[in-house]
C-alpha atoms as a PDB file:
ATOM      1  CA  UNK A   1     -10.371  35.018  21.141  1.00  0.00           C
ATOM      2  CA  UNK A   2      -9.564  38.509  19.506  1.00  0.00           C
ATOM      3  CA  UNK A   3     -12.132  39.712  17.512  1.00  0.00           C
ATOM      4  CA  UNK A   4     -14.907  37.622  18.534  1.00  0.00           C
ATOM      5  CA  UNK A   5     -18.331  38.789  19.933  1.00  0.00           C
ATOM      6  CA  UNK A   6     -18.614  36.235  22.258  1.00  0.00           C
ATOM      7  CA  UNK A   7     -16.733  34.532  24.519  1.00  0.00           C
ATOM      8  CA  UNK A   8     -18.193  32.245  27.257  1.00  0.00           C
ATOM      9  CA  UNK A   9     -15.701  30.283  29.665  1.00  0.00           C
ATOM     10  CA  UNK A  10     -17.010  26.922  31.371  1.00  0.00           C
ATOM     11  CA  UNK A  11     -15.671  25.441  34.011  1.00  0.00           C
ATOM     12  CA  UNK A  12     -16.632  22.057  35.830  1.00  0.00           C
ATOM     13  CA  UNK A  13     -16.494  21.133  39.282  1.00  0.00           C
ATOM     14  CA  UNK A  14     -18.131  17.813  38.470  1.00  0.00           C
ATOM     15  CA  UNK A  15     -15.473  15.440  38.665  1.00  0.00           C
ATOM     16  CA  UNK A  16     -17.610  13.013  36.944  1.00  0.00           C
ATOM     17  CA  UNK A  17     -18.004  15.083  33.816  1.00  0.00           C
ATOM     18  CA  UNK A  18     -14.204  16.438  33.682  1.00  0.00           C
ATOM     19  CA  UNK A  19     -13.262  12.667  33.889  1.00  0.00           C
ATOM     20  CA  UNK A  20     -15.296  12.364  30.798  1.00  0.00           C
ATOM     21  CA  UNK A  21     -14.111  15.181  29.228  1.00  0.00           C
ATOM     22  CA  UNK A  22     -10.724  13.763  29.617  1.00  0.00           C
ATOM     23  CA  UNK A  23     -11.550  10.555  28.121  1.00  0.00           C
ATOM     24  CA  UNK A  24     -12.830  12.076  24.571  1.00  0.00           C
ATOM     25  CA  UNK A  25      -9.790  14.653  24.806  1.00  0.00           C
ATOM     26  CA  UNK A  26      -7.994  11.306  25.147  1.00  0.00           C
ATOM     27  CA  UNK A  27      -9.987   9.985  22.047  1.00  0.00           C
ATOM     28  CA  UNK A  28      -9.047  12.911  19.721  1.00  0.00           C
ATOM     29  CA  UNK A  29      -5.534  13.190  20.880  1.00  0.00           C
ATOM     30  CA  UNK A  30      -4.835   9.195  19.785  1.00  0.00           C
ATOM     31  CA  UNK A  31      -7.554   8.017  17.207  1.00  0.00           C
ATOM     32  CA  UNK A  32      -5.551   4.809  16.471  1.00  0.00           C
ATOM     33  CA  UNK A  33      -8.703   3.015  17.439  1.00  0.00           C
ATOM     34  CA  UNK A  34     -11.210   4.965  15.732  1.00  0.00           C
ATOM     35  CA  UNK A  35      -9.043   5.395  12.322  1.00  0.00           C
ATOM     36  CA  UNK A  36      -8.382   1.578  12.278  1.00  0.00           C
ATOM     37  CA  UNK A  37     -12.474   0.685  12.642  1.00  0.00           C
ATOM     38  CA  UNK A  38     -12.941   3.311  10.057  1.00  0.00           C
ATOM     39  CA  UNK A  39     -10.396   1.832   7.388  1.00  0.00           C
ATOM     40  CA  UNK A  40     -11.993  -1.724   8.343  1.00  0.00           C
ATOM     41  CA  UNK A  41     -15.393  -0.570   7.365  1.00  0.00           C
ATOM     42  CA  UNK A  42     -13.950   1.206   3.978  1.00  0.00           C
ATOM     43  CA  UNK A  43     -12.249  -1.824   2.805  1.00  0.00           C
ATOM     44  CA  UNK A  44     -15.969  -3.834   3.685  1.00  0.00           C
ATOM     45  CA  UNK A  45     -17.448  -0.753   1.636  1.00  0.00           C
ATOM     46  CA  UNK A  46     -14.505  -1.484  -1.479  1.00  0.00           C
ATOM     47  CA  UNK A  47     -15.419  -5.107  -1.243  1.00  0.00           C
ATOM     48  CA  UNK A  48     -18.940  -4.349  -1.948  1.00  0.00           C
ATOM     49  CA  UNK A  49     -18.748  -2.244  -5.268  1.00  0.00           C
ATOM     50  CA  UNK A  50     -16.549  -5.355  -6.436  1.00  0.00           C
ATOM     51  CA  UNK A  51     -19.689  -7.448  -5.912  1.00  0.00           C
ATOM     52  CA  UNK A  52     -21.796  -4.874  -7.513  1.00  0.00           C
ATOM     53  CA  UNK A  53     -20.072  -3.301 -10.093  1.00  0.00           C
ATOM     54  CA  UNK A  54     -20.511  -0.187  -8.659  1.00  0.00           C
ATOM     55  CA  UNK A  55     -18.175   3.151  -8.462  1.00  0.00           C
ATOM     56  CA  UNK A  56     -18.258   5.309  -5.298  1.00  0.00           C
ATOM     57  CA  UNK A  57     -20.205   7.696  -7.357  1.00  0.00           C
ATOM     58  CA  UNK A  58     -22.975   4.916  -7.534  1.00  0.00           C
ATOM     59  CA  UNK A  59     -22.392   4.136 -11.697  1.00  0.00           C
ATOM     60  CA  UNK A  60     -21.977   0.799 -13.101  1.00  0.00           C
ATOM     61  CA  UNK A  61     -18.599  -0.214 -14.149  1.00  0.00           C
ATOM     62  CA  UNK A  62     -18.193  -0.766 -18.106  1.00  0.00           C
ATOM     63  CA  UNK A  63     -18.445  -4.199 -18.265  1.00  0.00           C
ATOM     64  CA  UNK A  64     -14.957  -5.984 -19.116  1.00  0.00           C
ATOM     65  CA  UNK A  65     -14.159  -7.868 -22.920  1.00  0.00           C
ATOM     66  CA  UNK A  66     -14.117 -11.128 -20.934  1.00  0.00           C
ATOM     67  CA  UNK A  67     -16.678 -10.634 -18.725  1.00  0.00           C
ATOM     68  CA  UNK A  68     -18.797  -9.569 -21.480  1.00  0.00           C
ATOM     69  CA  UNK A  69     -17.483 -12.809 -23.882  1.00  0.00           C
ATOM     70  CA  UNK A  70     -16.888 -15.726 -20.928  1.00  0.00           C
ATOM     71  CA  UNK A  71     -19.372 -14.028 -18.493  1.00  0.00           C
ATOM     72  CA  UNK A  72     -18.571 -13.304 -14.891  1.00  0.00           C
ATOM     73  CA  UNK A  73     -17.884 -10.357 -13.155  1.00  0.00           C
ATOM     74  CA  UNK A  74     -15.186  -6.955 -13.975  1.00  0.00           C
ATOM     75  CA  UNK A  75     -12.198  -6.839 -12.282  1.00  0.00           C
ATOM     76  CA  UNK A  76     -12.404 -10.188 -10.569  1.00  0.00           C
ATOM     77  CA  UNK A  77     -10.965 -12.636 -12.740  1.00  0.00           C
ATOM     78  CA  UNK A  78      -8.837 -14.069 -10.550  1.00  0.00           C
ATOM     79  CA  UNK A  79      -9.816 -11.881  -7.113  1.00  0.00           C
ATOM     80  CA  UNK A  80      -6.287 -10.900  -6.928  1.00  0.00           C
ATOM     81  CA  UNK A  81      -7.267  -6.959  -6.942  1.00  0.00           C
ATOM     82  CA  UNK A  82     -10.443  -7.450  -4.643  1.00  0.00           C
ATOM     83  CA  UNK A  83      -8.494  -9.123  -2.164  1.00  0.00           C
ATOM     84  CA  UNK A  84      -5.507  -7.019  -1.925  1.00  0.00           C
ATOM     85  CA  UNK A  85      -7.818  -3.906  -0.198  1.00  0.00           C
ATOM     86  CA  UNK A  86      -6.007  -3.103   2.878  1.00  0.00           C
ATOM     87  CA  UNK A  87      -5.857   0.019   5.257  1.00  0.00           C
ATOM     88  CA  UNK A  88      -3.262   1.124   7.665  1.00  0.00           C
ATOM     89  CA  UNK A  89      -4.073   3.487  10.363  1.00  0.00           C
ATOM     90  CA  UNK A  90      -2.266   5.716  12.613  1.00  0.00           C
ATOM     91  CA  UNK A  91      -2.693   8.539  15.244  1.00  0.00           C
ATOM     92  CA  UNK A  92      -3.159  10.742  11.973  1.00  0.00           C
ATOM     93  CA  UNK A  93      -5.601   9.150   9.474  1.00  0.00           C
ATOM     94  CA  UNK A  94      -6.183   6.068   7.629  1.00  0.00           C
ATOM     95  CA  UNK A  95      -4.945   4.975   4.255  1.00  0.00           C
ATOM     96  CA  UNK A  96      -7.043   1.995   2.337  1.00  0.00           C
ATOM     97  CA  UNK A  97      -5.506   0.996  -0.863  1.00  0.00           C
ATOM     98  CA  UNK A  98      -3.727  -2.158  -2.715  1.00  0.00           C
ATOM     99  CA  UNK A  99      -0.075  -2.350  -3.812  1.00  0.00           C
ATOM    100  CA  UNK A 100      -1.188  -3.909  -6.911  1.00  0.00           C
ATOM    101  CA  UNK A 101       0.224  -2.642  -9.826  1.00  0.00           C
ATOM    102  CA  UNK A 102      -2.586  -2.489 -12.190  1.00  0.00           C
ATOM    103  CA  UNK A 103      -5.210  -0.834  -9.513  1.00  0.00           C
ATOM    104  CA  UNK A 104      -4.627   2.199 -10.830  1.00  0.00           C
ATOM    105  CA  UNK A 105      -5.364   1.750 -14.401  1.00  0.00           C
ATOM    106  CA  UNK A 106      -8.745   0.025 -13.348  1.00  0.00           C
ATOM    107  CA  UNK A 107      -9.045   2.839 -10.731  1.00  0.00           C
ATOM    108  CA  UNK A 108      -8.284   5.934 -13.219  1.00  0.00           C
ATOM    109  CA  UNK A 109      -8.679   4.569 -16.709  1.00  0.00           C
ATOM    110  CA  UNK A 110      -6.088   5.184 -19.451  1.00  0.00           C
ATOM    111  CA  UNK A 111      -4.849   4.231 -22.761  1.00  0.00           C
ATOM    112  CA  UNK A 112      -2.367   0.944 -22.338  1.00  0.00           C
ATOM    113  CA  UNK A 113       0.366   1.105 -25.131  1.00  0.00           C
ATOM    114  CA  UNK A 114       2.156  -2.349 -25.960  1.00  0.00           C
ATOM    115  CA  UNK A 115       5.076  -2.823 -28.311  1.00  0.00           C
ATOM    116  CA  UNK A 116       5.048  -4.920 -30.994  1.00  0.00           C
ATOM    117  CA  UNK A 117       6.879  -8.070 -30.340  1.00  0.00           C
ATOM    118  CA  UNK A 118       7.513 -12.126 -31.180  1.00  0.00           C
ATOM    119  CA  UNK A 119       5.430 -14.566 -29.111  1.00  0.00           C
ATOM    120  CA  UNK A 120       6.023 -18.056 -28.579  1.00  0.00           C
ATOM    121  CA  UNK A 121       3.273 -20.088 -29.130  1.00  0.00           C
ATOM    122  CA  UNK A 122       3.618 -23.691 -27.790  1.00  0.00           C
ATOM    123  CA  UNK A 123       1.059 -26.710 -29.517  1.00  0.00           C
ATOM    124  CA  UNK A 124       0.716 -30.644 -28.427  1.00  0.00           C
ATOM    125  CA  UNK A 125      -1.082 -33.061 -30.298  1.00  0.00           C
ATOM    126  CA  UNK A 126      -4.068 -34.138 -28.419  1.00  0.00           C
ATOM    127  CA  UNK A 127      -6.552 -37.112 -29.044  1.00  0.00           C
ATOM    128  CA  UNK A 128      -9.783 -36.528 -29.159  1.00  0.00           C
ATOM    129  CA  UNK A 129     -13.038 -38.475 -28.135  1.00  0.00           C
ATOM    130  CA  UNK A 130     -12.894 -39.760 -32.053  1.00  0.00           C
ATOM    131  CA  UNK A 131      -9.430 -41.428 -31.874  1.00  0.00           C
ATOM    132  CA  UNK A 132      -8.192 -38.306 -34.541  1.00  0.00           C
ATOM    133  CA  UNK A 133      -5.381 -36.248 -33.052  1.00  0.00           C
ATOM    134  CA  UNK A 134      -5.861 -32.315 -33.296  1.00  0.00           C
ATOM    135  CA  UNK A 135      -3.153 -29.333 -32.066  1.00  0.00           C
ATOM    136  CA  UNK A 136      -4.271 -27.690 -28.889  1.00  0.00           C
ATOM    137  CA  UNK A 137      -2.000 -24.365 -26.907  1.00  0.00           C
ATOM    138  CA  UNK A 138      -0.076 -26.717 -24.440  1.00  0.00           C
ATOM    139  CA  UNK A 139       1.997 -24.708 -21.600  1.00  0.00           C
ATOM    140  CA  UNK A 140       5.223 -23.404 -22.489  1.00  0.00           C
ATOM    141  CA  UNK A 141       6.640 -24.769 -19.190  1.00  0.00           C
ATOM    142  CA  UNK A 142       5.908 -27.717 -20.198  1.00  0.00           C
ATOM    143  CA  UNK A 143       9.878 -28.997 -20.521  1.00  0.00           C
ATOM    144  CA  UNK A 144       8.853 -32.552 -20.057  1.00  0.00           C
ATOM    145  CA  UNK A 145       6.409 -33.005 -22.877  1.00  0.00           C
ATOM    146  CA  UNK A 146       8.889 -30.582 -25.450  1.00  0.00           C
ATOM    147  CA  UNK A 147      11.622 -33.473 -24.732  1.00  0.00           C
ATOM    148  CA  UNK A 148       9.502 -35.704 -25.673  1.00  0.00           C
ATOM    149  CA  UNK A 149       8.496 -34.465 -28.916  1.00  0.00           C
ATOM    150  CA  UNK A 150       4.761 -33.816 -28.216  1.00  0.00           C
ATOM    151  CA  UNK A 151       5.307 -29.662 -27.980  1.00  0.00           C
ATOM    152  CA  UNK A 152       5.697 -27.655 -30.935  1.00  0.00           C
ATOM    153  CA  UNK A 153       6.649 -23.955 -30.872  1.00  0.00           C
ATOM    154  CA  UNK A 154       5.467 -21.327 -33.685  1.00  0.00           C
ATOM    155  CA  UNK A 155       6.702 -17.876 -33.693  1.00  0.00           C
ATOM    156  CA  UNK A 156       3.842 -14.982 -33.989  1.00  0.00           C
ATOM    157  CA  UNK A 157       4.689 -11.029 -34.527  1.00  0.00           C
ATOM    158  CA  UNK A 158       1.998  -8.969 -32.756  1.00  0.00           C
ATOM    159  CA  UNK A 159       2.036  -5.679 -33.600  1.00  0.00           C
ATOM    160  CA  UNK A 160       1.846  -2.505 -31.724  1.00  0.00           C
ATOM    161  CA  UNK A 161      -1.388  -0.993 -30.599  1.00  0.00           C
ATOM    162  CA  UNK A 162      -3.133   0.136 -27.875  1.00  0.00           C
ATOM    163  CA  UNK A 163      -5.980  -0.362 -25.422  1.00  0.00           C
ATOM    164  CA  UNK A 164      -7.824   2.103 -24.147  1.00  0.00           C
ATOM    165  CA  UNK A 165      -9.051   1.379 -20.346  1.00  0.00           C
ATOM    166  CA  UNK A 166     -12.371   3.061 -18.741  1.00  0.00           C
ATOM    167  CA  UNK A 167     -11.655   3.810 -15.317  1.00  0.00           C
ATOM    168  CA  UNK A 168     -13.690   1.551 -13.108  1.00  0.00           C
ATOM    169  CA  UNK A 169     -13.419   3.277  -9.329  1.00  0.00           C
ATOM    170  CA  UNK A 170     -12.947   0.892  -6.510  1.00  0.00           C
ATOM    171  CA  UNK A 171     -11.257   3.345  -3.940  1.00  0.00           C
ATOM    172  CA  UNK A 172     -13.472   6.421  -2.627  1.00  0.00           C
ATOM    173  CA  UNK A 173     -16.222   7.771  -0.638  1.00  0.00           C
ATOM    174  CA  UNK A 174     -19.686   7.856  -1.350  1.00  0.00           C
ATOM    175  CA  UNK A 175     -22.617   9.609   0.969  1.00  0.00           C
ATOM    176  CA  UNK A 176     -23.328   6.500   3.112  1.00  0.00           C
ATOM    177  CA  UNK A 177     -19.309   6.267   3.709  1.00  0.00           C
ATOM    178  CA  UNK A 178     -19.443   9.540   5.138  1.00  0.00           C
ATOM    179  CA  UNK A 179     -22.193   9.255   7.443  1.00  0.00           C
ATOM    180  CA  UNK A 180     -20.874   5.885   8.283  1.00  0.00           C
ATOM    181  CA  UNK A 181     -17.309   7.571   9.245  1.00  0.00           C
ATOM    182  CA  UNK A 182     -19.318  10.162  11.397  1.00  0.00           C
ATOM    183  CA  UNK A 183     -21.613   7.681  13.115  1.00  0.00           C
ATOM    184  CA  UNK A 184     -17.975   5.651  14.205  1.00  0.00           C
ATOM    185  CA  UNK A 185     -16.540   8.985  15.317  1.00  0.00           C
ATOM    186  CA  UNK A 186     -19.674   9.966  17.203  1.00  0.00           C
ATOM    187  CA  UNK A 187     -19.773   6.204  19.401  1.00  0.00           C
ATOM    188  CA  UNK A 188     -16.358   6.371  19.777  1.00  0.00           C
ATOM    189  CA  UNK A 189     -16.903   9.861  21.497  1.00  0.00           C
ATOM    190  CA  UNK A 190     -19.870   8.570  23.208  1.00  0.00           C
ATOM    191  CA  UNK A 191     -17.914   5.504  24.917  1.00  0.00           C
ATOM    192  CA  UNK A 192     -15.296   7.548  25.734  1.00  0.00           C
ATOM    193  CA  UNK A 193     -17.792  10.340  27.685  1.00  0.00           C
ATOM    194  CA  UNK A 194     -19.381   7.128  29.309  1.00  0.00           C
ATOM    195  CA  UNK A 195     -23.266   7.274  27.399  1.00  0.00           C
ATOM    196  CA  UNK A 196     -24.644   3.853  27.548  1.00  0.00           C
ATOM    197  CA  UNK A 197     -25.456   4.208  23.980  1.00  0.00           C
END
């Protein structure tokens, strides 16, 4: 230790203790174990701001269009994104993440630009309670009912434009998420020496 003020050299002739030693050494050498319990308490951690609303930085998400017309919660129309949270560990760290394409526009915000375009818009005549028959959006994979005459198809331009998306973090560590990672570390290290704790 060149340069140092202090150096101090331990050895143990406990065999108990040196076994333990070896165990943590073992511990940090192959954290498989320790990374994987860490990534499955991150993805519990992800799943909870999607129940609150919440950003690892302990904000409020801005509330969606349709949850704020329909009602509901952001970002979990169909649960698609909240249940694609994974995380893969190895011997040197963790990953948690989705491979869902539009996590990271939710995750970082950003402006969405569409083209302008036809759409096919596809009708049926539907009865209502009265007996009087109105037009109502019917499926466009609806091949059966188009045979039969029942489906008619309009043709709408849509202009360009775009929308502007406020990032709503999912992924991330907050205080508690750190301390939580530390506290796993420190009873995996504590099994390892052999504390009953």
């Amino acid at each position: 230790m060149a340069g140092a003020g202090v150096h101090i050299d331990v050895d143990w002739d406990d065999a108990e203790v040196r076994e333990a030693l070896t165990r943590m050494e073992r511990v940090a050498e192959d954290p498989r174990a320790v990374l994987d319990e860490i990534g499955a308490m991150l993805v519990a951690t992800v799943a909870r701001r999607f129940e609150t609303g919440t950003g690892p930085d302990g904000k409020k998400w801005p509330a969606s269009a349709r949850a704020r017309k329909k009602g509901g919660q952001t970002l979990v129309k169909s649960g698609r994104l909240r249940s694609s949270i994974t995380h893969r560990a190895d011997a040197t760290g963790v990953d948690v993440g989705t491979n869902v394409v539009h996590a990271a526009i939710h995750q970082f915000g950003g402006t969405i630009k569409q083209k302008a375009r036809t759409q096919t818009l596809a009708f049926r005549r539907a009865k209502t309670g009265s007996g009087a028959y109105v037009l109502r959006f019917a499926a466009r994979k609806n091949t059966r009912a188009r045979k039969a005459g029942s489906v008619r198809v309009a043709f709408a331009e849509i202009g360009a434009r775009e929308i502007a998306m406020p990032a709503r973090p999912f992924l991330g560590l907050d205080a508690a998420d750190r301390d939580a990672v530390l506290e796993i570390a420190a009873r995996a290290l504590s099994r390892a020496a052999g504390a009953t704790s």
